[in-house]
Protein backbone atom coordinates (compact mmCIF):
# COMPACT_ATOMS: atom_id res chain seq x y z
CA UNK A 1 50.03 38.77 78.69
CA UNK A 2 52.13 42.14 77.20
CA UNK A 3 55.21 42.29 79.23
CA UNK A 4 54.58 45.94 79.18
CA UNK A 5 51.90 45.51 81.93
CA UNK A 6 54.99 44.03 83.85
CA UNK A 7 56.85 47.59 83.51
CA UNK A 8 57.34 49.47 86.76
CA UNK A 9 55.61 53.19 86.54
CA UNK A 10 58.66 55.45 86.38
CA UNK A 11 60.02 57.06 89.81
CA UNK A 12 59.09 60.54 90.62
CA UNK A 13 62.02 62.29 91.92
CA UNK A 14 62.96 65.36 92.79
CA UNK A 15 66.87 67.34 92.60
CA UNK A 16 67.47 69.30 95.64
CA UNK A 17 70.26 71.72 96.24
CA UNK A 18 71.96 72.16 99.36
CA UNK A 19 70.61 68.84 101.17
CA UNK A 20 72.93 68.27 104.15
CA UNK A 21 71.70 70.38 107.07
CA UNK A 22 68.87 72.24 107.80
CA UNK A 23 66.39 73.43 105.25
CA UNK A 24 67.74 70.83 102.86
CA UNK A 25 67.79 67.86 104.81
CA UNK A 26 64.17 68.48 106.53
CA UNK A 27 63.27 68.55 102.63
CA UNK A 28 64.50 65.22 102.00
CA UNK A 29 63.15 63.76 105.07
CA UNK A 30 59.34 65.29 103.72
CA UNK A 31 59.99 64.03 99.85
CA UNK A 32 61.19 60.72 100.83
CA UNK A 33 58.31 59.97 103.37
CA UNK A 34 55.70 60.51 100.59
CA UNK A 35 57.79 58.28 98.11
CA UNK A 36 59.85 60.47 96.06
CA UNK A 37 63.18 59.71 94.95
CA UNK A 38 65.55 62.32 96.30
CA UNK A 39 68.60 63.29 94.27
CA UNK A 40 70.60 65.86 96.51
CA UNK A 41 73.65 68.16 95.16
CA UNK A 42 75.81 69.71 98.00
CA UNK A 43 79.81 70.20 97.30
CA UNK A 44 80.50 67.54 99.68
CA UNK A 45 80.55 64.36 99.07
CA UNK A 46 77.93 62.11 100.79
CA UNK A 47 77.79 61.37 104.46
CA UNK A 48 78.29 57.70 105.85
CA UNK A 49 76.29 59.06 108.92
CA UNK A 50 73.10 59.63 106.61
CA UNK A 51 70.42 57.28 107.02
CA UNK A 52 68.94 57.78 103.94
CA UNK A 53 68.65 54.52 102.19
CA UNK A 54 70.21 54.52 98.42
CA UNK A 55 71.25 58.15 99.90
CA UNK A 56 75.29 57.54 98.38
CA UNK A 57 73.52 56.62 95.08
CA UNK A 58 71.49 59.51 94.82
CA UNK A 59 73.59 62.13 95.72
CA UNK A 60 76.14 64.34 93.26
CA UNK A 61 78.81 65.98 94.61
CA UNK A 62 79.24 69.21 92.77
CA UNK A 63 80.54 72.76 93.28
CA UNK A 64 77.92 75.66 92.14
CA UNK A 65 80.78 78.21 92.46
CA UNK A 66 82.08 76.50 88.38
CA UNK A 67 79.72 76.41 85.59
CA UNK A 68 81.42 73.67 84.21
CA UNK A 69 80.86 71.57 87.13
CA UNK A 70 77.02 72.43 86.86
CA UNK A 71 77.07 71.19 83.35
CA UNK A 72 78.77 68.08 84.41
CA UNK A 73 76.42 67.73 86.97
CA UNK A 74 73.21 68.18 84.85
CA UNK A 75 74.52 65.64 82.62
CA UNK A 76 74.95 63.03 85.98
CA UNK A 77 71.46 64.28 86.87
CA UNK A 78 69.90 63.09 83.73
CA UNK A 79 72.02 59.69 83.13
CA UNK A 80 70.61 58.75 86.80
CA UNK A 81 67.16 59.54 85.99
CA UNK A 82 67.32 56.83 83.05
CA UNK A 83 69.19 54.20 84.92
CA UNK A 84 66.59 54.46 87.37
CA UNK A 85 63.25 54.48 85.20
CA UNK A 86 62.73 58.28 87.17
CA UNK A 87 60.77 61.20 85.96
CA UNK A 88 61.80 64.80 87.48
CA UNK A 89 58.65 66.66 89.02
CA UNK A 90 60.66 69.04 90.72
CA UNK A 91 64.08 71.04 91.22
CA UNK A 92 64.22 73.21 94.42
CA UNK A 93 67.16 75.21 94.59
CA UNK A 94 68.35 75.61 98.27
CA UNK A 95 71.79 75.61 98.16
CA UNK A 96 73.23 79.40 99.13
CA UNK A 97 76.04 81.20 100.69
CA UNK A 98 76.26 83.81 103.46
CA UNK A 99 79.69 84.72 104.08
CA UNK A 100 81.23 86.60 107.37
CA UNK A 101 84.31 88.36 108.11
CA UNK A 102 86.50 86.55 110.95
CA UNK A 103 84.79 87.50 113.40
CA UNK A 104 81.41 85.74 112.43
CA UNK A 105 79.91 89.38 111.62
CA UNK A 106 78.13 90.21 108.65
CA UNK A 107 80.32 91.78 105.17
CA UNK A 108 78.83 95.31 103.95
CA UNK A 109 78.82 97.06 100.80
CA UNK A 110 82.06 98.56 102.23
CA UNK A 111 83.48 95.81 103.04
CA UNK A 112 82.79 92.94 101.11
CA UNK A 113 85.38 91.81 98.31
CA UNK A 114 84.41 92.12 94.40
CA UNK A 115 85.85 88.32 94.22
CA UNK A 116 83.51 87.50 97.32
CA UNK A 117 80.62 89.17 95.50
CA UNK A 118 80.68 87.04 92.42
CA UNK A 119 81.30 84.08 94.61
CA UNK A 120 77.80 84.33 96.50
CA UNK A 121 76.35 85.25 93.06
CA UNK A 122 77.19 82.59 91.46
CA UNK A 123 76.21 80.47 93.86
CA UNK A 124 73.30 82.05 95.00
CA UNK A 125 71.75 83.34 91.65
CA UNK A 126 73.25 81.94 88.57
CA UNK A 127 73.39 78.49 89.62
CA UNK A 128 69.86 78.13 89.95
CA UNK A 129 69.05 79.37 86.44
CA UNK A 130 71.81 76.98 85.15
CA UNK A 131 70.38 73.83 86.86
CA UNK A 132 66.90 74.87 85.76
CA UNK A 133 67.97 75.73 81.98
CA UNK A 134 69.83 72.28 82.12
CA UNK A 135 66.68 70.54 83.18
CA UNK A 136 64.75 71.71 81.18
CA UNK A 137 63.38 68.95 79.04
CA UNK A 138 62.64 66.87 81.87
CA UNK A 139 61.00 69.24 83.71
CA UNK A 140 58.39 70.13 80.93
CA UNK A 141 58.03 66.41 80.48
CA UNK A 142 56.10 65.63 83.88
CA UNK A 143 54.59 69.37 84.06
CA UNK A 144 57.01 69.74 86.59
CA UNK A 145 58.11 72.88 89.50
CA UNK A 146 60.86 74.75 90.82
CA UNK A 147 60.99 76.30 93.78
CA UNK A 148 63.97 78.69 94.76
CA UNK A 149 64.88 79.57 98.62
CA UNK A 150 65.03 83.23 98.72
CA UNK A 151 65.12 84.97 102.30
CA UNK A 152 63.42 87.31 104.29
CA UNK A 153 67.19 89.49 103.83
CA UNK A 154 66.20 89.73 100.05
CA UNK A 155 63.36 92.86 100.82
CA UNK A 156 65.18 94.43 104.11
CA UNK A 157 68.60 94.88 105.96
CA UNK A 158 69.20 92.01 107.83
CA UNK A 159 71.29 92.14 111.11
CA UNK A 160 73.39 88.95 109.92
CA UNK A 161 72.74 88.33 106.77
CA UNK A 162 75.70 90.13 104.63
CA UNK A 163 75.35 92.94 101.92
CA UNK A 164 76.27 90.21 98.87
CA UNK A 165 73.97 87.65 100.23
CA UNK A 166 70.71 89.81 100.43
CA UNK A 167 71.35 91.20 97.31
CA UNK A 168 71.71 87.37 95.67
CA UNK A 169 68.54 86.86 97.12
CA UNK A 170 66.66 89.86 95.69
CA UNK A 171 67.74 89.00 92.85
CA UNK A 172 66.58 85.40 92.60
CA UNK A 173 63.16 86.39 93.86
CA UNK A 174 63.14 89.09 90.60
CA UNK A 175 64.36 85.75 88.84
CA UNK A 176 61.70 83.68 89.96
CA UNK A 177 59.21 86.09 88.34
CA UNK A 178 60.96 85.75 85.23
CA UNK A 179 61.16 82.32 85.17
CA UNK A 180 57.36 82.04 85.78
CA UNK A 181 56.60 84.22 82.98
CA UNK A 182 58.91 82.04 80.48
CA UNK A 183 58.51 78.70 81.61
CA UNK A 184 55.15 78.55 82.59
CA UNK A 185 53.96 78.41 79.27
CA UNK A 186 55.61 75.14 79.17
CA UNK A 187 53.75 74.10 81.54
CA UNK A 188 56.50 74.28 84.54
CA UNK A 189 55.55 76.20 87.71
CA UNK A 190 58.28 78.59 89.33
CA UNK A 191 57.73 79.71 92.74
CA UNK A 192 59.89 81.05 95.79
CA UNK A 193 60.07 80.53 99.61
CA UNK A 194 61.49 83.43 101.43
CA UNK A 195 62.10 82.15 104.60
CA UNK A 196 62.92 84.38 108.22
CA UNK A 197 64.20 82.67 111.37
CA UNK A 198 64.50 79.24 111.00
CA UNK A 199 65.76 77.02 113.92
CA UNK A 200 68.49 75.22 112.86
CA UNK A 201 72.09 74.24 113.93
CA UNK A 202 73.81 77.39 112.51
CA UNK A 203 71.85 80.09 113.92
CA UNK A 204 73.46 83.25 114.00
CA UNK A 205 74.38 84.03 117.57
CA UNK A 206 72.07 86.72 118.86
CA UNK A 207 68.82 85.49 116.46
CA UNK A 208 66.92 85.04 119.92
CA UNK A 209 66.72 89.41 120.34
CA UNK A 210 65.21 89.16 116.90
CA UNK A 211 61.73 87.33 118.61
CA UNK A 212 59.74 90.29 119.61
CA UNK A 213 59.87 91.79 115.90
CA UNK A 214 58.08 87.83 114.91
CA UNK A 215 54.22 88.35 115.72
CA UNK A 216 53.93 84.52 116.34
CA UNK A 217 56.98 85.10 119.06
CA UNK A 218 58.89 82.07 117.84
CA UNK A 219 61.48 80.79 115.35
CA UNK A 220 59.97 78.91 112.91
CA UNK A 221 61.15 74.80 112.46
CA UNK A 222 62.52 73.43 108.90
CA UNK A 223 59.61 71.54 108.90
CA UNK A 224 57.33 73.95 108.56
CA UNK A 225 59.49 74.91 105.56
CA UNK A 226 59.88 71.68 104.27
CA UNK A 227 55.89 71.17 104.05
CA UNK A 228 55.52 74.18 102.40
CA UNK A 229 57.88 73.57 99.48
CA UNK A 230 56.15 69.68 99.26
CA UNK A 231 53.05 72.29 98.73
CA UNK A 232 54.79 74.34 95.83
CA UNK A 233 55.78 70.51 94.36
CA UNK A 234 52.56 68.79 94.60
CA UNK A 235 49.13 69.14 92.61
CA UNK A 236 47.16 71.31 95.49
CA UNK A 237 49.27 74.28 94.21
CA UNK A 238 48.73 73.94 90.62
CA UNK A 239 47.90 77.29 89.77
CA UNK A 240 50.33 79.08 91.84
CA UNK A 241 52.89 80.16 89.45
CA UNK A 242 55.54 83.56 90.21
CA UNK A 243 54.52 83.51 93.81
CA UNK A 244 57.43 84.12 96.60
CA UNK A 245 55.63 82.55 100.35
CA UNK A 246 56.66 84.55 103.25
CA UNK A 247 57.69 81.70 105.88
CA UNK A 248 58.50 84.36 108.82
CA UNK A 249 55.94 84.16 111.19
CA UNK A 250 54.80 87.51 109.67
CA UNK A 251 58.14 88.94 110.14
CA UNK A 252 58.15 90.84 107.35
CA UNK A 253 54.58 93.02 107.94
């Protein structure tokens, strides 16, 4: 018998941005149930407290404010792919900044440091080209998606959300178009998920005034935005390319 009937299909996997609260870690908890190898990238290092198995192995500690440390990363990214017979389907980019003043209020145009400004872009924006330019080759590979996490402050003024960080966010939703239109001839998808009011541990204080403006009258759960992304990931979606999914509750009618 060929010993190459004795060769394990390769892992899918996915990278995910931002994975330790919220959004993010609903995200790996969906991925992982349906079998997918998670490899998270947050700038701290990996929590003891995290249940995930093989979760230290998988995860990359690096800091999207430095290029350099994305390049190192992508490079960590694909040597951990190999050692682990893994194919990337997907990157979703969920990883962002809102800054506040020190009084937990939102920064203005007026307000808001140049220094701050590149900060949140950089994290917010240029990172997520970076990761997907480094990826790439892998990416075209399995005929692969990226999804980036825009926000509901990207197309209005937000109460909390600060003047840099809504503008990121517009901007990465003009991005996501652009990507579309140049790597989907590749055969990689790019979509966006603009999400509203999402209940989560860091809630702005005051979100709960914001209900009556929701039609549906609620906050809306990370699962519901973890599902949603699996969606933009999976084969049910494939012909859903430059799209940015309102996940508001209708918010934003």
């Amino acid at each position: 018998m060929s010993t190459d009937s004795n060769l394990q299909s390769p892992k899918k996997t996915i990278v995910l941005t931002g994975a330790s609260r919220g959004i993010g870690h609903a995200t790996v908890k969906q991925f992982s149930s349906q079998g997918y190898r998670v490899i998270t990238c947050s700038r701290h290092p990996f929590s003891s407290k995290c249940p995930w198995p093989s979760g230290s192995d998988d995860h990359i500690q690096v800091d999207l404010n430095s290029p350099d440390n994305i390049d190192k990363a992508i490079h960590e990214i694909k040597k951990r792919l190999i050692k682990g017979n893994s194919q990337l389907e997907a990157l979703i980019n969920n990883a962002g900044i809102s800054p506040k003043n020190t009084q937990g209020e939102r920064l203005s145009t007026l307000n808001t440091d140049l220094s701050l400004w590149q900060e949140v872009f950089q994290v917010n924006f240029f990172a997520p080209i970076l990761l997907a330019r480094g990826l790439f080759d892998e990416l075209k590979m399995t005929q692969g998606a990226i999804v980036n996490v825009t926000s509901i402050a990207g197309s209005r003024v937000h109460p909390f959300a600060g003047a840099a960080y809504a503008s990121s966010k517009a901007a990465l939703a003009s991005l996501t178009r652009e990507m579309a239109a140049d790597f989907g001839p590749h055969g990689i998808r790019v979509n966006a998920i603009a999400p509203g009011e999402i209940d989560t541990a860091i809630l702005s204080p005051g979100t709960d005034k914001l209900l009556n403006s929701i039609p549906l009258r609620r906050l809306g759960t990370t699962e519901e935005v973890a599902k949603t992304i699996y969606f933009l990931c999976t084969s049910p979606s494939s012909y859903v390319n430059g799209a940015e999914i309102h996940i508001n509750g209708g918010q934003h009618v």
